[in-house]
Protein backbone atom coordinates (compact mmCIF):
# COMPACT_ATOMS: atom_id res chain seq x y z
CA UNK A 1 -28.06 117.16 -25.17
CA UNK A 2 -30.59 114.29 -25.17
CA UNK A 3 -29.70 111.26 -27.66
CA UNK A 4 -31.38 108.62 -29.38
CA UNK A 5 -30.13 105.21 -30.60
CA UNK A 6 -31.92 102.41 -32.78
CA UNK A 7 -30.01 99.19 -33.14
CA UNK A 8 -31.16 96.66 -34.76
CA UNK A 9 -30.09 93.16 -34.31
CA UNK A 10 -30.62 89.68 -36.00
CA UNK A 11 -30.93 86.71 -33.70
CA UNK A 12 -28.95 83.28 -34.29
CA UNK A 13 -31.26 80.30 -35.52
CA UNK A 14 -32.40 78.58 -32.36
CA UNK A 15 -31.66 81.55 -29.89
CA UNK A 16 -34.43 83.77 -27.92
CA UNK A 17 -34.86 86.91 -26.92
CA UNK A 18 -34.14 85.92 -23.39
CA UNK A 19 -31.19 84.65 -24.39
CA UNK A 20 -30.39 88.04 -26.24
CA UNK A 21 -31.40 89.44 -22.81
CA UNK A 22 -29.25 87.71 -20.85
CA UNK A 23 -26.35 88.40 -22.77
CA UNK A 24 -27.07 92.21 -23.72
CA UNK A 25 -28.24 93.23 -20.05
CA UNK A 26 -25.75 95.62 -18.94
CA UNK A 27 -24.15 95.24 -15.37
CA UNK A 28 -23.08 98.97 -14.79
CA UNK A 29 -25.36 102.23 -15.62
CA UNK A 30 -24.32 104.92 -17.65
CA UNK A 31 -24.88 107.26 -14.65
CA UNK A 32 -27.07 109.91 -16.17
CA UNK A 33 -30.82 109.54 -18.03
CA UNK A 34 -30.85 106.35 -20.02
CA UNK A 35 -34.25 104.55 -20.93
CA UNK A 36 -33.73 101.65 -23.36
CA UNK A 37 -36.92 99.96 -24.92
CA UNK A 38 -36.55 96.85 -26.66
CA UNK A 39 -38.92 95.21 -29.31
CA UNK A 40 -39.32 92.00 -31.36
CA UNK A 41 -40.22 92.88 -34.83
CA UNK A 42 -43.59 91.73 -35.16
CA UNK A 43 -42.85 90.72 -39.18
CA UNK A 44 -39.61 88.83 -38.55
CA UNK A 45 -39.68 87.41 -34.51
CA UNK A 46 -35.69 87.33 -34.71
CA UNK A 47 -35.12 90.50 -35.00
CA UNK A 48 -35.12 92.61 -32.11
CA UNK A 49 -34.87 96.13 -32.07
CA UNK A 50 -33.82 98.47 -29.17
CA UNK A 51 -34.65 102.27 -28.78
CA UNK A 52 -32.51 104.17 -26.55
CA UNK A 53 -33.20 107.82 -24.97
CA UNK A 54 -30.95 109.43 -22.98
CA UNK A 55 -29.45 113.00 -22.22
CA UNK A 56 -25.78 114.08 -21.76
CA UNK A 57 -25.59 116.71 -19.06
CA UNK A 58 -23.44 119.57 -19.69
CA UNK A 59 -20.86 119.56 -17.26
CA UNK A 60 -20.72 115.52 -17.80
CA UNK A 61 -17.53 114.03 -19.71
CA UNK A 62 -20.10 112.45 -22.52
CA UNK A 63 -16.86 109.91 -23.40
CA UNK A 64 -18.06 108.23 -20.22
CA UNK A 65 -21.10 107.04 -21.41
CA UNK A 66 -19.37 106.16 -24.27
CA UNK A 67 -16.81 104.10 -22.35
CA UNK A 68 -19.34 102.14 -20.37
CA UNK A 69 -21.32 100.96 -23.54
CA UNK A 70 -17.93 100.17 -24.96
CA UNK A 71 -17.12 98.05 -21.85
CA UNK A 72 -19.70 96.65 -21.32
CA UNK A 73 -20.03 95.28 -24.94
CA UNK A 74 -16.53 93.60 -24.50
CA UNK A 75 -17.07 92.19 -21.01
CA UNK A 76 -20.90 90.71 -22.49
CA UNK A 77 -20.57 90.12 -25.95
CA UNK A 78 -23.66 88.91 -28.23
CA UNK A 79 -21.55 87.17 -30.82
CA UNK A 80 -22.74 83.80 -29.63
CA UNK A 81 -26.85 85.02 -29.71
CA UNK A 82 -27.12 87.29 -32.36
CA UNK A 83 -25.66 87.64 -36.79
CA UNK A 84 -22.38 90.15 -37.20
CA UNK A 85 -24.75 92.62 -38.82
CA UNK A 86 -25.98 95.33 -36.52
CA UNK A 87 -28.41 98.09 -37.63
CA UNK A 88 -27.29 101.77 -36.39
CA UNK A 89 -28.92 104.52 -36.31
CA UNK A 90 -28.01 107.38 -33.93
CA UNK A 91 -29.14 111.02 -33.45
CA UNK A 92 -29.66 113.93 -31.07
CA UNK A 93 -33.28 114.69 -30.05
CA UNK A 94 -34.71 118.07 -31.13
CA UNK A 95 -38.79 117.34 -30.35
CA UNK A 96 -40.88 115.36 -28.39
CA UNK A 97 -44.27 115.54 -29.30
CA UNK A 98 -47.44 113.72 -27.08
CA UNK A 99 -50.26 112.57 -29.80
CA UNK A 100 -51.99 110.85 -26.67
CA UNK A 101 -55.46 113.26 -26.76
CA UNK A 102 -58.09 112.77 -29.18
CA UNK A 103 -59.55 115.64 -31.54
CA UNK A 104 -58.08 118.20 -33.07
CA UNK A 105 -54.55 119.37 -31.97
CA UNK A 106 -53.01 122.88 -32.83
CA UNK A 107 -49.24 123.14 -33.97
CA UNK A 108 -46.21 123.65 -31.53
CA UNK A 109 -43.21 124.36 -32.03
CA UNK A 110 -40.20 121.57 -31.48
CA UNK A 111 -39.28 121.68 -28.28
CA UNK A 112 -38.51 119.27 -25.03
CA UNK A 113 -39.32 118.97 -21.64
CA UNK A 114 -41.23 122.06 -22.42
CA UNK A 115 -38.29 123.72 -23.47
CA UNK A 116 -38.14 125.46 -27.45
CA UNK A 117 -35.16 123.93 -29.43
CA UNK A 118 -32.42 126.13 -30.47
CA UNK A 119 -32.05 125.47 -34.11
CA UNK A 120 -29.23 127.48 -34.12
CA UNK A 121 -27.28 124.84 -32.01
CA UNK A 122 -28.29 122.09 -33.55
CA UNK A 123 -25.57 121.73 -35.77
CA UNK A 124 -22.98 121.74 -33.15
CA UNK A 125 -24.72 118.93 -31.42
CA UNK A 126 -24.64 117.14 -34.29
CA UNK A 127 -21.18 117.53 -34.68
CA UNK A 128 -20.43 116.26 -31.32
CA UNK A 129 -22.75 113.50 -31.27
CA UNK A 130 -21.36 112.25 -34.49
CA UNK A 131 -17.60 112.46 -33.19
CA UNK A 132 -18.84 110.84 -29.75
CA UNK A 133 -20.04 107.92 -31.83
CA UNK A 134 -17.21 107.95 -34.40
CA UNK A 135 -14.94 107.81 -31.19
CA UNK A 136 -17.24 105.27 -29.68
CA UNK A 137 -17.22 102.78 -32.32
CA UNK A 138 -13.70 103.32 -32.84
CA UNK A 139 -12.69 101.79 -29.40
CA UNK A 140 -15.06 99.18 -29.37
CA UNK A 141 -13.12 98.09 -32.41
CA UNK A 142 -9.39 98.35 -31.17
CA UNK A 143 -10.77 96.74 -27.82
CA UNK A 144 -12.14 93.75 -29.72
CA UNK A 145 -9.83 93.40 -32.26
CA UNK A 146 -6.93 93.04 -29.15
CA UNK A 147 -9.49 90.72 -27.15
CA UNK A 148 -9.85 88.31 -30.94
CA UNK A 149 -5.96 88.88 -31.82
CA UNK A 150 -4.79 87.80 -28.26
């Protein structure tokens, strides 16, 4: 299952995106196919968005992933750089589509890595992302509300 995230995040008055960098960076990989791409928003230089793209093997424990972002968050927080309000946005791929040639271009159908997508198991994808993230978001909160509370 491949996976795509789009947080958004404000940056403090005064701070950078290095500084956002610095603190964000992670120190551990997720230890499967993770590309992250990070952008200033060229309409408002303090926000900075970043894309993630990754894939969640089949006979990997996808709560590991989880875990690691989760960790890592804790151990490197961005209170101090960036506002409380983080944009979310999180899904599971079903296309990938290259508009890189010029002319005309004749429909495909979805599909990735050359692959067709199977429609049919979309919805349990879904399903799974959704609790991964649900679970995800869950922990980061118990873990940070024991790290503020003591």
């Amino acid at each position: 299952m491949w996976w795509i995230s789009i947080l958004t995040r404000r940056l403090r008055e005064g701070k950078t995106y290095e500084d956002f960098r610095r603190a964000w960076y992670h120190t551990v990989g997720f230890g499967t196919t993770a590309r992250l791409y990070s952008a200033i928003n060229i309409f408002d230089p303090r926000e900075i968005v970043v894309v993630g793209i990754g894939e969640v093997k089949p006979d990997q424990d996808p709560m590991t992933l989880v875990r690691t972002d989760v960790t890592e968050r804790l151990e490197h927080p961005l209170e101090a750089v960036i506002e409380p309000e983080i944009g979310r946005i999180f899904g599971i791929m079903v296309a990938e589509d290259d508009f890189s040639s010029e002319g005309k271009m004749t429909y495909r159908s979805a599909s990735i890595d050359g692959r067709p997508t199977d429609f049919g198991e979309v919805g349990g994808a879904l399903a799974l992302a959704r609790s991964l993230f649900t679970r995800a978001n869950e922990e980061r909160d118990r873990a940070r509300s024991r790290r503020d509370s003591g």
